[in-house]
Protein backbone atom coordinates (compact mmCIF):
# COMPACT_ATOMS: atom_id res chain seq x y z
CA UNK A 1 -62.99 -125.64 -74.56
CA UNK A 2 -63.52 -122.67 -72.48
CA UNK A 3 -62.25 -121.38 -69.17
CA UNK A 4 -63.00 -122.09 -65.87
CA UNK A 5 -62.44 -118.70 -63.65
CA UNK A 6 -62.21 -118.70 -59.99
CA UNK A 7 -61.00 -116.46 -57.26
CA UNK A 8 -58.27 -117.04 -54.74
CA UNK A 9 -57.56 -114.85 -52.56
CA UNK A 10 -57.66 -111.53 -54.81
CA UNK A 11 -56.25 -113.05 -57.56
CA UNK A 12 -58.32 -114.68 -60.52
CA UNK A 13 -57.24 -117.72 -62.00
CA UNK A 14 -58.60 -119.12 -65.03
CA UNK A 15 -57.86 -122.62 -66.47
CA UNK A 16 -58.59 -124.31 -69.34
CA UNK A 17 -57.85 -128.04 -70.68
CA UNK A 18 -56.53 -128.54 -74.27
CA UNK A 19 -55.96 -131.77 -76.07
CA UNK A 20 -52.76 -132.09 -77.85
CA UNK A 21 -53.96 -134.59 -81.40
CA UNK A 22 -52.42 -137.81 -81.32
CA UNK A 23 -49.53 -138.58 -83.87
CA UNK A 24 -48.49 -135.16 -85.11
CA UNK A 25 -46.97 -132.11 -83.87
CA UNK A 26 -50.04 -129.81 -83.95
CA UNK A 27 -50.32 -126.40 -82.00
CA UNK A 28 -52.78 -126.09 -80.03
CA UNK A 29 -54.88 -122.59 -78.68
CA UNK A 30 -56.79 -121.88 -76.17
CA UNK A 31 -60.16 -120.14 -75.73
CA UNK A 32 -59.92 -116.73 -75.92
CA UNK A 33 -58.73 -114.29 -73.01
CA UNK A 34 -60.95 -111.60 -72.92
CA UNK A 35 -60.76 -110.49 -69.23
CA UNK A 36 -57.04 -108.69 -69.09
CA UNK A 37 -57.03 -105.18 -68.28
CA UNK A 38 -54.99 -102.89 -70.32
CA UNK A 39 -51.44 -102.45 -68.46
CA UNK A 40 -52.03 -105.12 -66.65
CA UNK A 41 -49.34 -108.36 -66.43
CA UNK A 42 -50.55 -112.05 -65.76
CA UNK A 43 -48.96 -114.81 -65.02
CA UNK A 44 -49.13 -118.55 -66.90
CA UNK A 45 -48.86 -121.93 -65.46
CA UNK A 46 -47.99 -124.37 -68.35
CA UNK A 47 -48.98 -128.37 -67.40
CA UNK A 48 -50.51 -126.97 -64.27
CA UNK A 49 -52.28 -130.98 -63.92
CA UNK A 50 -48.62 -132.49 -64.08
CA UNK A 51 -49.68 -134.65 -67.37
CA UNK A 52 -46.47 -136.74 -68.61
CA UNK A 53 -45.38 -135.12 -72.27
CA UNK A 54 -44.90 -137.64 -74.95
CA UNK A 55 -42.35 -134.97 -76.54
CA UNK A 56 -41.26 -131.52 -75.12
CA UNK A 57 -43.65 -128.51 -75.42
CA UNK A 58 -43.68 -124.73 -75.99
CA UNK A 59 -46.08 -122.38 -74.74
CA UNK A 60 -46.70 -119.68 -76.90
CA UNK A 61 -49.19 -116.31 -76.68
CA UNK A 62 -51.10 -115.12 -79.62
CA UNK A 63 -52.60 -112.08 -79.71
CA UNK A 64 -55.79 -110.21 -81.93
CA UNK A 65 -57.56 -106.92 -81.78
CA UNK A 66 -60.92 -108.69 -82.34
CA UNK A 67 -62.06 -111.82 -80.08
CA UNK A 68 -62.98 -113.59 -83.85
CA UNK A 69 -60.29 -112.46 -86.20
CA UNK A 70 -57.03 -113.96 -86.91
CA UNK A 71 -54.49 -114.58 -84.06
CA UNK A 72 -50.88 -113.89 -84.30
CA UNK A 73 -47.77 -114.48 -82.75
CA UNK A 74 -46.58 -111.84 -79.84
CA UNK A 75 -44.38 -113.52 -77.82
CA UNK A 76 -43.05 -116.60 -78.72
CA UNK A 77 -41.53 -119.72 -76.11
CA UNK A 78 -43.36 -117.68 -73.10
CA UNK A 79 -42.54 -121.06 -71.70
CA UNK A 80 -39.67 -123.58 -73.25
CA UNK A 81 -39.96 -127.24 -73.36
CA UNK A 82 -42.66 -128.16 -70.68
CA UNK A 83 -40.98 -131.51 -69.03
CA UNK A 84 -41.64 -134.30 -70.47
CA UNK A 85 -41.81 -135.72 -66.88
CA UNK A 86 -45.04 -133.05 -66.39
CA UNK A 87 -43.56 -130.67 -64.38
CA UNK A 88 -45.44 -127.65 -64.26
CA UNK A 89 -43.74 -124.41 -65.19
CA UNK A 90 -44.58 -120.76 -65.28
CA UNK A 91 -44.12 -116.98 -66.63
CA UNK A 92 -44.68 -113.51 -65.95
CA UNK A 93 -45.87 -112.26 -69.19
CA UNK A 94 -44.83 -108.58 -68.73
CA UNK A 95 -46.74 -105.83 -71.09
CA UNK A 96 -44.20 -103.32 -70.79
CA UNK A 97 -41.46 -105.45 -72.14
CA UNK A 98 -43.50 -107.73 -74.64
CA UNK A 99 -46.64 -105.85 -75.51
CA UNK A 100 -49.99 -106.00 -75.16
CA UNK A 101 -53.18 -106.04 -77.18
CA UNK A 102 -57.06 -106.45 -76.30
CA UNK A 103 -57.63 -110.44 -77.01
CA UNK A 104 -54.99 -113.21 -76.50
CA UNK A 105 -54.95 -117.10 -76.99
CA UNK A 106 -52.51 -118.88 -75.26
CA UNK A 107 -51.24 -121.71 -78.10
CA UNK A 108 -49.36 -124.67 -77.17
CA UNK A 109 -46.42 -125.67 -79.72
CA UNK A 110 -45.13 -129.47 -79.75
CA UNK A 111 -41.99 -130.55 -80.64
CA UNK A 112 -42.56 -133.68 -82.09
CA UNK A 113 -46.01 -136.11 -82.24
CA UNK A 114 -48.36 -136.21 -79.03
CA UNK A 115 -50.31 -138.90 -77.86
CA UNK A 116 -53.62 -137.04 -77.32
CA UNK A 117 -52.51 -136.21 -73.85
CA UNK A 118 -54.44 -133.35 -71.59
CA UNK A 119 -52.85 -130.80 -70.82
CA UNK A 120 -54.22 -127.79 -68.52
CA UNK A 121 -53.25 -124.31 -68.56
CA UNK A 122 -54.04 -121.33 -66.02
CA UNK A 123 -53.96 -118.04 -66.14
CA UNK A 124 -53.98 -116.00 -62.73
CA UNK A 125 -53.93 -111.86 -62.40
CA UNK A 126 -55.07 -109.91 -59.82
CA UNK A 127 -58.77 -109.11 -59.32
């Protein structure tokens, strides 16, 4: 795992690819997120490929004051129940109302047992 960043039109957008394990109902996080500037907001695009869901999804963001310790919860259901009919969906995650912190992982929360589907997250902020 690890993300791929481009740039579009003054905006970055990084994406990353996670696997959700077949038969169980097993978050799943992403690479680390080491580029966000302090203050600044981002945006996430859960299911950004349009994969079909075997069960409904949460996206979750985790965050760490070290890029290798121990993640924790910040701000959880940034996203509710990503359609099982793999509709993309997004957020503003908003420092000033949530809180920020130097590292984040976004982590993606099942609701019931996957079938090893793909599932690709992005990240955009501005350059």
């Amino acid at each position: 795992m690890a993300w791929t960043k481009t740039s579009q039109r003054g905006y970055m957008v990084a994406t990353e690819t996670l696997t959700l394990p077949t038969g169980a109902s097993t978050d799943v996080s992403s690479s680390v997120i080491d580029w966000i500037k302090p203050g600044q907001d981002f945006l996430i695009v859960g299911n950004t490929a349009a994969t079909a869901l075997t069960a409904t999804c949460d996206v979750d963001v985790d965050i760490c004051m070290t890029s290798t310790g121990t993640f924790v919860l910040l701000k959880d259901t940034a996203i509710s129940n990503l359609a099982t009919a793999g509709t993309p969906q997004s957020v503003l995650y908003d420092v000033s109302v949530s809180g920020e912190a130097p590292f984040y992982k976004i982590r993606l929360d099942p609701d019931g047992s996957e079938a090893g589907e793909k599932v690709t997250i992005a990240v955009i902020t501005t350059v």
